[in-house]
C-alpha atoms as a PDB file:
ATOM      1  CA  UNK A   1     184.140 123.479  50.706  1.00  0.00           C
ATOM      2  CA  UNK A   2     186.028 120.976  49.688  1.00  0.00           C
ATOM      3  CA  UNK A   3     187.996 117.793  52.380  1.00  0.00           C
ATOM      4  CA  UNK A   4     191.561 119.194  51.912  1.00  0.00           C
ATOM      5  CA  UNK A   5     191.193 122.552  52.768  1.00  0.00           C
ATOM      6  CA  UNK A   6     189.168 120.777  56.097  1.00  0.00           C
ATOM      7  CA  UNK A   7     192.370 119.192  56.695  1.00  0.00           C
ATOM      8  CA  UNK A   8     194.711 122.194  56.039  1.00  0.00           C
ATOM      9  CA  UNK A   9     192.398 124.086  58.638  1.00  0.00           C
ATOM     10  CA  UNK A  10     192.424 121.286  61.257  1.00  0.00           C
ATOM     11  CA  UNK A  11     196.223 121.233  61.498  1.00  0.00           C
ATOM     12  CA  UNK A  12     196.633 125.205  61.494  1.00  0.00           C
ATOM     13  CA  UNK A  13     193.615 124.759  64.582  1.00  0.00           C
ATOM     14  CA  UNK A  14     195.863 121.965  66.079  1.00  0.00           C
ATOM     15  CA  UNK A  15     199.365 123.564  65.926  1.00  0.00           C
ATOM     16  CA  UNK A  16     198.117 127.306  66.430  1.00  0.00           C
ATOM     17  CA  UNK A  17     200.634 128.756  63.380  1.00  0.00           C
ATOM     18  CA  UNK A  18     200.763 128.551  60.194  1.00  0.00           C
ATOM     19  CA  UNK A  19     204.154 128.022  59.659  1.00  0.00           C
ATOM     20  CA  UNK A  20     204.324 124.914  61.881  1.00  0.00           C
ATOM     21  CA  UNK A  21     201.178 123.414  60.090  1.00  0.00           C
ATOM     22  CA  UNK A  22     202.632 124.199  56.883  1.00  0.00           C
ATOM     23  CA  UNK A  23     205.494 121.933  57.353  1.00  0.00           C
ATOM     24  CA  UNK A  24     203.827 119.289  59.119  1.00  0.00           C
ATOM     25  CA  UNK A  25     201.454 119.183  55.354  1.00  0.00           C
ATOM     26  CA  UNK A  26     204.764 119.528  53.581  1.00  0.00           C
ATOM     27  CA  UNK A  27     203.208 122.782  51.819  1.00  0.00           C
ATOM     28  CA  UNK A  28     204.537 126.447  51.892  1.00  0.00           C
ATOM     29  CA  UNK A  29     203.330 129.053  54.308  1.00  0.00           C
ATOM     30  CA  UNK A  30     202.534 131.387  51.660  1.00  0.00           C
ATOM     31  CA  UNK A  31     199.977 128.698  49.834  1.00  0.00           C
ATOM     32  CA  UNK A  32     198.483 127.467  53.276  1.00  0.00           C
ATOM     33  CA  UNK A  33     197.715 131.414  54.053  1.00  0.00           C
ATOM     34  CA  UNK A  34     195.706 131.573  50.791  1.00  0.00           C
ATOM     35  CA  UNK A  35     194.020 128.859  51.052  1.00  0.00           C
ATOM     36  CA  UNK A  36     192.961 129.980  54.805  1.00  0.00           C
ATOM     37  CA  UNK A  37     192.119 133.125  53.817  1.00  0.00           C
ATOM     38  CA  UNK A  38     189.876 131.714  50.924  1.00  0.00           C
ATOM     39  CA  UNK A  39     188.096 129.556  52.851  1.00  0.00           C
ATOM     40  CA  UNK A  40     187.345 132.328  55.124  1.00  0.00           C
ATOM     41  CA  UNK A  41     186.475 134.611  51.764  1.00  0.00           C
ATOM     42  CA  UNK A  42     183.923 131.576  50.874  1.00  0.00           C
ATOM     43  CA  UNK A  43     182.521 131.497  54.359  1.00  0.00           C
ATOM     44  CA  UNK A  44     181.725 134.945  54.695  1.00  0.00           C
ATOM     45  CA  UNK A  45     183.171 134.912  58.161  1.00  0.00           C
ATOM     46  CA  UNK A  46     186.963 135.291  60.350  1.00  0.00           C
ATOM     47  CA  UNK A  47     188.313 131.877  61.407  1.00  0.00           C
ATOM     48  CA  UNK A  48     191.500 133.033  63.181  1.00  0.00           C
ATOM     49  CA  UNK A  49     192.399 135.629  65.756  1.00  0.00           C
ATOM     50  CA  UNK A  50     195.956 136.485  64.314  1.00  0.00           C
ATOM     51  CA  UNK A  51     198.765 137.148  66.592  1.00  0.00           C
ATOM     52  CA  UNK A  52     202.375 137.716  66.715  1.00  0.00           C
ATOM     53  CA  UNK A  53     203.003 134.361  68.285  1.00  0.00           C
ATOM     54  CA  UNK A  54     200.271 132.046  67.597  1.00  0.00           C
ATOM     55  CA  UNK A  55     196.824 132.439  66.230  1.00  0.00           C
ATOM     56  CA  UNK A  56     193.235 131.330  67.738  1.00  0.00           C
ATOM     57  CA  UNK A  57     190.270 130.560  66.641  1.00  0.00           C
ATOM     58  CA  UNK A  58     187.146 133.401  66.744  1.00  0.00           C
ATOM     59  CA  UNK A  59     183.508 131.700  67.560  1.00  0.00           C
ATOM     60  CA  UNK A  60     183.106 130.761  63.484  1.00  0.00           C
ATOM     61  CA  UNK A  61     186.510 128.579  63.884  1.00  0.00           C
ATOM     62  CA  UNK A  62     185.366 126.605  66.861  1.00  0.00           C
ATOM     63  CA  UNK A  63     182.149 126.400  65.162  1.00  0.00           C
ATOM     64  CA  UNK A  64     183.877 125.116  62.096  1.00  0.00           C
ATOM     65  CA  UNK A  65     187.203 123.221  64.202  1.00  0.00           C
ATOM     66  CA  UNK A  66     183.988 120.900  65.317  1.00  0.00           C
ATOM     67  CA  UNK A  67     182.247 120.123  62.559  1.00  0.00           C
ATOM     68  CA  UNK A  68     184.892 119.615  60.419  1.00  0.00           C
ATOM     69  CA  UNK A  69     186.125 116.670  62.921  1.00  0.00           C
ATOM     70  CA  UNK A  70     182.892 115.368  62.711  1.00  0.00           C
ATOM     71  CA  UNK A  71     182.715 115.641  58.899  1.00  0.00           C
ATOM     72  CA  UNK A  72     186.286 113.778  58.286  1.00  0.00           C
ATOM     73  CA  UNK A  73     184.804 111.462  60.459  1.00  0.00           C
ATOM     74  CA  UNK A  74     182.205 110.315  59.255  1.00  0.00           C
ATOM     75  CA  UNK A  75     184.061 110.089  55.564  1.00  0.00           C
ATOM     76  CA  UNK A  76     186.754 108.064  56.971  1.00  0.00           C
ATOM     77  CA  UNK A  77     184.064 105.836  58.646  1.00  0.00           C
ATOM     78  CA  UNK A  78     182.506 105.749  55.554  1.00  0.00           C
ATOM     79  CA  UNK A  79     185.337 104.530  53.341  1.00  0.00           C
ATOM     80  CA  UNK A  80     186.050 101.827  55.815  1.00  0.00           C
ATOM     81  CA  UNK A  81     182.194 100.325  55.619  1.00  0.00           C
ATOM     82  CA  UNK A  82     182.713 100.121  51.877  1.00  0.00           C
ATOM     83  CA  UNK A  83     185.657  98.771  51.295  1.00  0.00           C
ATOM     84  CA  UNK A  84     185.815  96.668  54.159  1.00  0.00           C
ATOM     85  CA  UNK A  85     185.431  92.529  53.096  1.00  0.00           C
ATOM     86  CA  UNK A  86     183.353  90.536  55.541  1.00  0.00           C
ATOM     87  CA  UNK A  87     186.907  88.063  56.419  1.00  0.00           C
ATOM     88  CA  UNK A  88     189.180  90.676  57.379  1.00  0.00           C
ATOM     89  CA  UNK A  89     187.316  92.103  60.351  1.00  0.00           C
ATOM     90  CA  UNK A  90     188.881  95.560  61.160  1.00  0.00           C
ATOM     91  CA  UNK A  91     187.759  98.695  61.618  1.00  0.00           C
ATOM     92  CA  UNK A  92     185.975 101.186  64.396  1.00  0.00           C
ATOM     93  CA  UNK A  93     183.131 100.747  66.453  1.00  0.00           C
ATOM     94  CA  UNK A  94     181.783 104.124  67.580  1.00  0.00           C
ATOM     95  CA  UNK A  95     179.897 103.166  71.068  1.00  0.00           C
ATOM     96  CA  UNK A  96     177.432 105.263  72.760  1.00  0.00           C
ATOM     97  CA  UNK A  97     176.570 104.864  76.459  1.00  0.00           C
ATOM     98  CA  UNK A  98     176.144 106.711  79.422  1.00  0.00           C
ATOM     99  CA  UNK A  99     177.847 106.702  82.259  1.00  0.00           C
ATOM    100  CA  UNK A 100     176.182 104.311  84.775  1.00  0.00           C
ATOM    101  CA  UNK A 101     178.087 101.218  86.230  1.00  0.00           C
ATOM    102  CA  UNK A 102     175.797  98.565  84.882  1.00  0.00           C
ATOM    103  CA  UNK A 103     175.729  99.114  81.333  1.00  0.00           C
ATOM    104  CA  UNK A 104     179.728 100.071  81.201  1.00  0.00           C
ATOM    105  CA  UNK A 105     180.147  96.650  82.969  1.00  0.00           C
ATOM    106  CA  UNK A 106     178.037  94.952  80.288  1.00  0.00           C
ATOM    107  CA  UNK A 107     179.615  96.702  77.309  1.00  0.00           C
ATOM    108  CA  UNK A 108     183.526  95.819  78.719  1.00  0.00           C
ATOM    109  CA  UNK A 109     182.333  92.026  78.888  1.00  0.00           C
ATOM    110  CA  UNK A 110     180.755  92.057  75.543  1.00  0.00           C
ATOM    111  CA  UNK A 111     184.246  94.282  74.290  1.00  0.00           C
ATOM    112  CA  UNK A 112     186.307  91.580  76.219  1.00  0.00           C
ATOM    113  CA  UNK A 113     185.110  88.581  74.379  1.00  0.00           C
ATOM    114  CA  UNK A 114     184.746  90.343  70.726  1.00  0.00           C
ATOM    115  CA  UNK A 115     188.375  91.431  70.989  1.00  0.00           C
ATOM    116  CA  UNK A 116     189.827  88.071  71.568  1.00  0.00           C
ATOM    117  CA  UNK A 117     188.025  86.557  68.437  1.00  0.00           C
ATOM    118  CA  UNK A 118     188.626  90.450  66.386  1.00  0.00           C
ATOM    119  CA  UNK A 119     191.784  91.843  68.322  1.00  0.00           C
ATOM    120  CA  UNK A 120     192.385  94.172  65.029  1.00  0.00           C
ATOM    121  CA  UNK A 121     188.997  96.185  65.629  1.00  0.00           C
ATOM    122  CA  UNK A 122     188.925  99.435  67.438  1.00  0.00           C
ATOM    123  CA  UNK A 123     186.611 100.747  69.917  1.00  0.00           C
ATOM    124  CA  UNK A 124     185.643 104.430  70.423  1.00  0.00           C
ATOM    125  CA  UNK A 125     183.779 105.317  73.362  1.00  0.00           C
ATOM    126  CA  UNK A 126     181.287 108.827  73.788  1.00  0.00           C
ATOM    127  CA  UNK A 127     179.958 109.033  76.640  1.00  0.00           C
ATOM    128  CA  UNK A 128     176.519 111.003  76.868  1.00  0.00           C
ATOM    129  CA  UNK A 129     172.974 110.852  77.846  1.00  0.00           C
ATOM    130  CA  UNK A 130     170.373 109.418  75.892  1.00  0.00           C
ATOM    131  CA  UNK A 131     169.589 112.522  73.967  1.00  0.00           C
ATOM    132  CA  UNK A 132     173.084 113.409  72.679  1.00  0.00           C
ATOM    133  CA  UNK A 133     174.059 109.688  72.376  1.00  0.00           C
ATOM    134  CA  UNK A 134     170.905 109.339  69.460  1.00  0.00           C
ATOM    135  CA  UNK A 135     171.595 112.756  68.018  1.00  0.00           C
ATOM    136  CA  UNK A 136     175.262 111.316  67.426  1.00  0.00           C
ATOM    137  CA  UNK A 137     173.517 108.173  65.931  1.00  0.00           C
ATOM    138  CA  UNK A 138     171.551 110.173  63.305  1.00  0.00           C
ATOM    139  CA  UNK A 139     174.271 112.232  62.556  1.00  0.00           C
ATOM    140  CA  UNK A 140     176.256 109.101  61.916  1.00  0.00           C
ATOM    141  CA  UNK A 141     178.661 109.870  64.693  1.00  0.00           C
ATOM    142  CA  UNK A 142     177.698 106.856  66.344  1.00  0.00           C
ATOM    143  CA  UNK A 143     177.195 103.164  65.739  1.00  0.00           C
ATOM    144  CA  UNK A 144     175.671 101.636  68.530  1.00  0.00           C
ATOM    145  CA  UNK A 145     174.013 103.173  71.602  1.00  0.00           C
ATOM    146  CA  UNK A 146     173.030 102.363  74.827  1.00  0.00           C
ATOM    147  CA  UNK A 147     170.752 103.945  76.531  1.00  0.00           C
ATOM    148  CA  UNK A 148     168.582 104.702  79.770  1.00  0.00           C
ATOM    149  CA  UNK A 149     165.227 104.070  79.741  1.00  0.00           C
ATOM    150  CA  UNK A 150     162.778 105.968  79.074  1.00  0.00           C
ATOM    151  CA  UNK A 151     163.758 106.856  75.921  1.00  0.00           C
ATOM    152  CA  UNK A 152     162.259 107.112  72.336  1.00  0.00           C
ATOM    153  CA  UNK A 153     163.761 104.209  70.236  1.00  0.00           C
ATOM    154  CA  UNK A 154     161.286 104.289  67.478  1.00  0.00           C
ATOM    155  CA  UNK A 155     164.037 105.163  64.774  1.00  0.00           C
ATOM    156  CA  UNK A 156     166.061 102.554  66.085  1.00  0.00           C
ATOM    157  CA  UNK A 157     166.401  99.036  65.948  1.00  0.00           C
ATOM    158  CA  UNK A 158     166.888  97.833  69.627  1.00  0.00           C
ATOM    159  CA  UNK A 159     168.032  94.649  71.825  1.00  0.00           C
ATOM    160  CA  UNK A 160     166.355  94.884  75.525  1.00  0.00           C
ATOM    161  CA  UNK A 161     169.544  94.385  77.969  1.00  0.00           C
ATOM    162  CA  UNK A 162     167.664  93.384  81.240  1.00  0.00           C
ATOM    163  CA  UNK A 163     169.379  95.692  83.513  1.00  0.00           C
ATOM    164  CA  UNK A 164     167.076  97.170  86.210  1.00  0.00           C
ATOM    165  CA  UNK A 165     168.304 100.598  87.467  1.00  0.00           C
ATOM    166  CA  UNK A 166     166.864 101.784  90.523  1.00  0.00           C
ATOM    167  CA  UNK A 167     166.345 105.256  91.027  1.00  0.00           C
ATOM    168  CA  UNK A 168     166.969 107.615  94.209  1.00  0.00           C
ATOM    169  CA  UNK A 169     168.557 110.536  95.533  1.00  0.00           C
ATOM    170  CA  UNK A 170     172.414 111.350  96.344  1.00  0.00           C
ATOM    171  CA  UNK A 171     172.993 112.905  99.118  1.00  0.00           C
ATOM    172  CA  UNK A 172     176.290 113.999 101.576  1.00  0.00           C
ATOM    173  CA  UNK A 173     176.543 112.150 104.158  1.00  0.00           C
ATOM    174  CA  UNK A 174     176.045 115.136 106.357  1.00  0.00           C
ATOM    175  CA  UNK A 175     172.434 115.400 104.912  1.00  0.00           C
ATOM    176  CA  UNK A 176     169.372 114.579 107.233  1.00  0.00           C
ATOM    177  CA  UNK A 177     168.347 112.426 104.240  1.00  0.00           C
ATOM    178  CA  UNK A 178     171.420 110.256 104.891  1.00  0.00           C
ATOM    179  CA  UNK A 179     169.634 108.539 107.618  1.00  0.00           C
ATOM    180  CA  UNK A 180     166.912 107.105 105.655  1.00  0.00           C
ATOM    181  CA  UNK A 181     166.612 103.633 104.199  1.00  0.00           C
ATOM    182  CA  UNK A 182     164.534 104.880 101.505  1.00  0.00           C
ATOM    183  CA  UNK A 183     163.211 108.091 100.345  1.00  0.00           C
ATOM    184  CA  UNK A 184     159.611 109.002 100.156  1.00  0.00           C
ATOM    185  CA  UNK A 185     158.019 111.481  98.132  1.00  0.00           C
ATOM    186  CA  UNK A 186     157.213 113.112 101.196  1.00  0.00           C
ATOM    187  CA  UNK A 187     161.117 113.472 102.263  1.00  0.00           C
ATOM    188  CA  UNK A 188     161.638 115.748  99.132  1.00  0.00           C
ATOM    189  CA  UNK A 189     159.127 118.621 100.361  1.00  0.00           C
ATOM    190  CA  UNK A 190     161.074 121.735 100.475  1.00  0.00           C
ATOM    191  CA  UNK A 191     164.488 119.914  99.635  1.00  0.00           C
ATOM    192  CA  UNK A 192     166.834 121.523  96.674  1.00  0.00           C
ATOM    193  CA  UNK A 193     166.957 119.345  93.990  1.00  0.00           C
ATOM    194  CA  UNK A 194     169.478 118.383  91.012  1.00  0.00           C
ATOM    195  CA  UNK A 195     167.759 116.946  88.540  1.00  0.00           C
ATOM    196  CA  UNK A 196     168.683 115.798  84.913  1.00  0.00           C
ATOM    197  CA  UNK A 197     167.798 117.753  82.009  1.00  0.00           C
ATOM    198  CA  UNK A 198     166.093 115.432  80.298  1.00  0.00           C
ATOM    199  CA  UNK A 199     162.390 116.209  79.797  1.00  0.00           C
ATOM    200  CA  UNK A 200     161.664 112.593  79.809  1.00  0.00           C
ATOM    201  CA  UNK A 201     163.084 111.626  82.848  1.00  0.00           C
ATOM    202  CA  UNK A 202     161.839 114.994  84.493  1.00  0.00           C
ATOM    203  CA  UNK A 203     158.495 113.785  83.785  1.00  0.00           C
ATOM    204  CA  UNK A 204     159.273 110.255  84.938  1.00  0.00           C
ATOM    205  CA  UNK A 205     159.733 111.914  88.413  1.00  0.00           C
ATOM    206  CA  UNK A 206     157.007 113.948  88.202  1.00  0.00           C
ATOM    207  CA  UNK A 207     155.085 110.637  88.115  1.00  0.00           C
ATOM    208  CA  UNK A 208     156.048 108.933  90.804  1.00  0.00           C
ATOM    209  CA  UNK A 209     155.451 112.001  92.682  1.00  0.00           C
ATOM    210  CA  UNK A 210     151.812 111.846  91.151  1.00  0.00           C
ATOM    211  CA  UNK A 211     151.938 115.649  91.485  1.00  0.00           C
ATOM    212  CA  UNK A 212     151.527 115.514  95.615  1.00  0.00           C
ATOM    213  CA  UNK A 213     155.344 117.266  95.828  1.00  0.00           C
ATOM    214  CA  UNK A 214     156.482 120.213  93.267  1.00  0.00           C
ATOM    215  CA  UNK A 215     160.043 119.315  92.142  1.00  0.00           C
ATOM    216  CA  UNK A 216     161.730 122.450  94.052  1.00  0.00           C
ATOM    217  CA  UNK A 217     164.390 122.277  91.150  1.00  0.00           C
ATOM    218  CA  UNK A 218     167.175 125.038  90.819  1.00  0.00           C
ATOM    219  CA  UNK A 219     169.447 123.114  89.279  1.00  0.00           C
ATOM    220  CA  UNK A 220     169.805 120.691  85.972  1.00  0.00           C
ATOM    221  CA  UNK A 221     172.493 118.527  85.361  1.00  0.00           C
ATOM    222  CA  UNK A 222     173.921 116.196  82.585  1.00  0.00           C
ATOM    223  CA  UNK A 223     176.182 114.092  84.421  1.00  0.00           C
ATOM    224  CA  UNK A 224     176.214 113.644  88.336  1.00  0.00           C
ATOM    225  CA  UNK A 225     179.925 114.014  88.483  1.00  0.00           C
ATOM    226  CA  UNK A 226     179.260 117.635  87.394  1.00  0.00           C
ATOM    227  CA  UNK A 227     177.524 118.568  90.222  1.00  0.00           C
ATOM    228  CA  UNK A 228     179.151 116.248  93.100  1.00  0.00           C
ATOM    229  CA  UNK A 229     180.869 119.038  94.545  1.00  0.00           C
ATOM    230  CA  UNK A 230     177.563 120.849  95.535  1.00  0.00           C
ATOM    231  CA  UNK A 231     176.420 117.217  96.814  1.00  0.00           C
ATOM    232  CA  UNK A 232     179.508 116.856  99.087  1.00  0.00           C
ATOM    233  CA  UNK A 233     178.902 120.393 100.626  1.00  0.00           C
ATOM    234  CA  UNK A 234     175.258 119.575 101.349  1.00  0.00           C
ATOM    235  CA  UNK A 235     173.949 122.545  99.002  1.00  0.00           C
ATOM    236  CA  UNK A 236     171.217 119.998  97.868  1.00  0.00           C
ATOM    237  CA  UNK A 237     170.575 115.993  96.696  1.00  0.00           C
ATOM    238  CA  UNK A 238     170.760 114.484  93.369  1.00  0.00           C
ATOM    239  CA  UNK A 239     167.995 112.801  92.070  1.00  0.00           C
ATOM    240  CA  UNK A 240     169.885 109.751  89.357  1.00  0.00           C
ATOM    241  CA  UNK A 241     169.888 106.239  89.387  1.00  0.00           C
ATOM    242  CA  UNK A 242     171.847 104.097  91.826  1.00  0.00           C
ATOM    243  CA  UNK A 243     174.659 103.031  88.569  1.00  0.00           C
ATOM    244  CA  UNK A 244     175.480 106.750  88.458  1.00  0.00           C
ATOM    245  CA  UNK A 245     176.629 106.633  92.200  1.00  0.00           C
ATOM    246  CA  UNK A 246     178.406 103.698  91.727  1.00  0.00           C
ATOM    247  CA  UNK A 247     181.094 105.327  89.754  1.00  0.00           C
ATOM    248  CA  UNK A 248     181.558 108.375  91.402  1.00  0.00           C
ATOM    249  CA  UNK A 249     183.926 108.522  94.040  1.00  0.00           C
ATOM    250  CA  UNK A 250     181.380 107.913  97.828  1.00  0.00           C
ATOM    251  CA  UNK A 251     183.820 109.187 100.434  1.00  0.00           C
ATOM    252  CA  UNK A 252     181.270 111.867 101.246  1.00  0.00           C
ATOM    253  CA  UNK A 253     178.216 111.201  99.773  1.00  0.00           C
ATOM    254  CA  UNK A 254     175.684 107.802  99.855  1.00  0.00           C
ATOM    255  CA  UNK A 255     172.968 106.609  97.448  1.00  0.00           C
ATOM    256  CA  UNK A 256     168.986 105.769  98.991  1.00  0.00           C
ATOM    257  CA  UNK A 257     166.618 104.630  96.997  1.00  0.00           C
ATOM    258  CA  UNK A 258     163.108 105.677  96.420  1.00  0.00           C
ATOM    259  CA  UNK A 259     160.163 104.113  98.096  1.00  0.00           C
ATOM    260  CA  UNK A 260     157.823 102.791  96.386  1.00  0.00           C
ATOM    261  CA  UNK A 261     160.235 101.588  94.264  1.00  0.00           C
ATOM    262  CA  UNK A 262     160.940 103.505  90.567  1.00  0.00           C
ATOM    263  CA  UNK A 263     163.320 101.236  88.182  1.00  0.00           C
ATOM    264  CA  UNK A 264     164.242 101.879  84.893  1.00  0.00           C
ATOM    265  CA  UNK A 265     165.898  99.357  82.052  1.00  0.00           C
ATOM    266  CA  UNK A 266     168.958  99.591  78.939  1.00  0.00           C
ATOM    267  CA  UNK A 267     168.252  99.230  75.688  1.00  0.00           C
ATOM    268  CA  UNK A 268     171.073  98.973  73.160  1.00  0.00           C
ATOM    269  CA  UNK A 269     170.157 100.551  69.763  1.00  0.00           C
ATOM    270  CA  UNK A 270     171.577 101.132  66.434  1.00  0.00           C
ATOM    271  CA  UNK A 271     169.577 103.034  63.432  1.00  0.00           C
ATOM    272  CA  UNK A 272     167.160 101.265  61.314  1.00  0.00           C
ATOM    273  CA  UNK A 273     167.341 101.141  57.329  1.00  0.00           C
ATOM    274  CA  UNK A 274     171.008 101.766  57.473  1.00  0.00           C
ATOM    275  CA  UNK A 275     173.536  99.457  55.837  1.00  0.00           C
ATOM    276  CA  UNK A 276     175.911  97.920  58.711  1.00  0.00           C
ATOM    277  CA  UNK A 277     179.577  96.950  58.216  1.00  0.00           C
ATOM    278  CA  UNK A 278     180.638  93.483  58.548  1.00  0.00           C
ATOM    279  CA  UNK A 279     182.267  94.620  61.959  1.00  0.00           C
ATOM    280  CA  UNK A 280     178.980  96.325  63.389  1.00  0.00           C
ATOM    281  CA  UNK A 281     176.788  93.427  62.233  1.00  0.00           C
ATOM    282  CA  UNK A 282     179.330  90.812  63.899  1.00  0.00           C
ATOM    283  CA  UNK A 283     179.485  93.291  67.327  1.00  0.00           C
ATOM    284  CA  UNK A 284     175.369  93.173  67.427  1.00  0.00           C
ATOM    285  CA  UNK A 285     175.592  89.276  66.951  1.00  0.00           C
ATOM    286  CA  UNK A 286     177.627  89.204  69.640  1.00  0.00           C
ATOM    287  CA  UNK A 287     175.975  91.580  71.922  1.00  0.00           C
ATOM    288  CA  UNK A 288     172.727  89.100  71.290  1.00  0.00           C
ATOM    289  CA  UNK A 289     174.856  85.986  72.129  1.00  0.00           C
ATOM    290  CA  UNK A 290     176.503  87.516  75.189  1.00  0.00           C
ATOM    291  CA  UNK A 291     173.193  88.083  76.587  1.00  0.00           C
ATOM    292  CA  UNK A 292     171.416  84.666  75.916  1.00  0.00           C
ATOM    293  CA  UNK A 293     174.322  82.748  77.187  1.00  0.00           C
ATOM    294  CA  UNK A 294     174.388  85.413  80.484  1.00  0.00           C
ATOM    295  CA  UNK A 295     170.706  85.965  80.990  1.00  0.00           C
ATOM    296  CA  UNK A 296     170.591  84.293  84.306  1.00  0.00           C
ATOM    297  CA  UNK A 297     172.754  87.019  85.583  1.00  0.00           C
ATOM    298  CA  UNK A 298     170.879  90.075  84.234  1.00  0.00           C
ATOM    299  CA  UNK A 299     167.426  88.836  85.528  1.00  0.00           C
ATOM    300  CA  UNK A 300     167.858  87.779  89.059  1.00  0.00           C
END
């Protein structure tokens, strides 16, 4: 399968006819359709639903629409890391992080300051939990990740950001729990429960419950704006951490922590025995400098 017929099947995904996506590759319909239909010969499989207006993609093509982004990617990526001279200083940063107030507050001041000395370099953002955030990084996807503890980092090298999340429960503000200063393992006895679907995490919970309470869990979730709706109409509370509140919208819901306390830290990571470019390396440095020089701040 070679990169240009990648490309050819992109922009027929993108502009949904061939005729259009012919002319936007200045080739002829009639040599774009072969190609298509070759690829799809070599795949063994149907990319497009053909119709009399547009086409779509079958299950194969979306399949295929997604790893072919990912693929062209990761070339283009590629060919800026090696041709890339350590004085010119431009290029992407692919930045993973979840989304959680503190560490998108420390990324946008570390972002801040390394575009006023690099204002040429790009940044691309993913947002994801810690899982998909290091499958992106071993897939290449993804340069730099940062990540809620606990978390395996052993592939990775890592810089300990000293931000202390504290975990609790959202709840509406309708909710009996709503009331409470903190939450007790005790308060969650018969309570539906959101949880994320991280293992990990699940088993953090599990812990500081030291197995008095079952987790009366119907529910996962990735992100808690997914399931805020059910947490404004009282249908349950959200266990997360109090950074994940912080950027959802509060009107209707409030954040209490647990009791005893359960805190969790960041860890910023990038994949070991890989050759950096110039741009990551100097982003890393800077990373390390913006925390020595703001320490004070993270570890009050």
């Amino acid at each position: 399968m070679e990169l240009r017929i990648l490309q050819y099947f992109l922009m027929v995904a993108r502009e949904e006819n061939i005729t259009r996506a012919a002319k936007q590759l200045n080739m002829t319909q009639p040599t774009l359709s072969r190609q298509l239909m070759q690829l799809e010969d070599e795949l063994g499989k149907p990319l497009f639903i053909r119709g009399k207006r547009k086409i779509e993609l079958t299950d194969e093509g979306v399949l295929l629409r997604r790893r072919a982004e990912e693929i062209l990617s990761l070339v283009n990526k590629t060919e800026q890391e090696i041709t890339q001279s350590e004085e010119e200083m431009v290029g992407q940063i692919m930045i993973g992080t979840g989304i959680f107030s503190s560490s998108q507050t420390f990324l946008s001041k570390v972002i801040e300051e390394f575009h006023e000395e690099y204002p040429l370099v790009k940044f691309d953002i993913y947002t994801g939990n810690a899982d998909l955030i290091k499958e992106r990084i071993d897939q290449g996807l993804v340069d730099i990740g940062i990540l809620l503890e606990p978390v395996d980092i052993s592939k990775y090298n890592h810089i300990r950001i000293p931000l202390q999340e504290k975990w609790g429960v959202i709840a509406s503000k309708e909710n009996k729990l709503a009331k409470k200063q903190v939450v007790e393992k005790d308060d969650l006895k018969d309570v539906p429960l959101f949880l994320t679907n991280r293992e990990i995490i699940q088993s953090e919970i599990s812990n500081w419950l030291k197995g008095d309470i079952p987790l009366n869990s119907a529910y996962s979730y990735n992100f808690a704006s997914a399931i805020l709706p059910f947490i404004q109409d009282n249908k349950g509370v959200a266990i997360t951490i109090e950074g994940a509140y912080q950027v959802l919208n509060q009107d209707q819901i409030c954040f209490i922590p647990f009791s005893p306390q359960l805190s969790t830290n960041t860890v910023l990571v990038w994949k070991k025995y890989t050759r950096l470019s110039p741009v990551i390396n100097k982003f890393i440095k800077k990373s390390q400098e913006y925390l020595e020089k703001n320490r004070s701040l993270y570890e009050k």
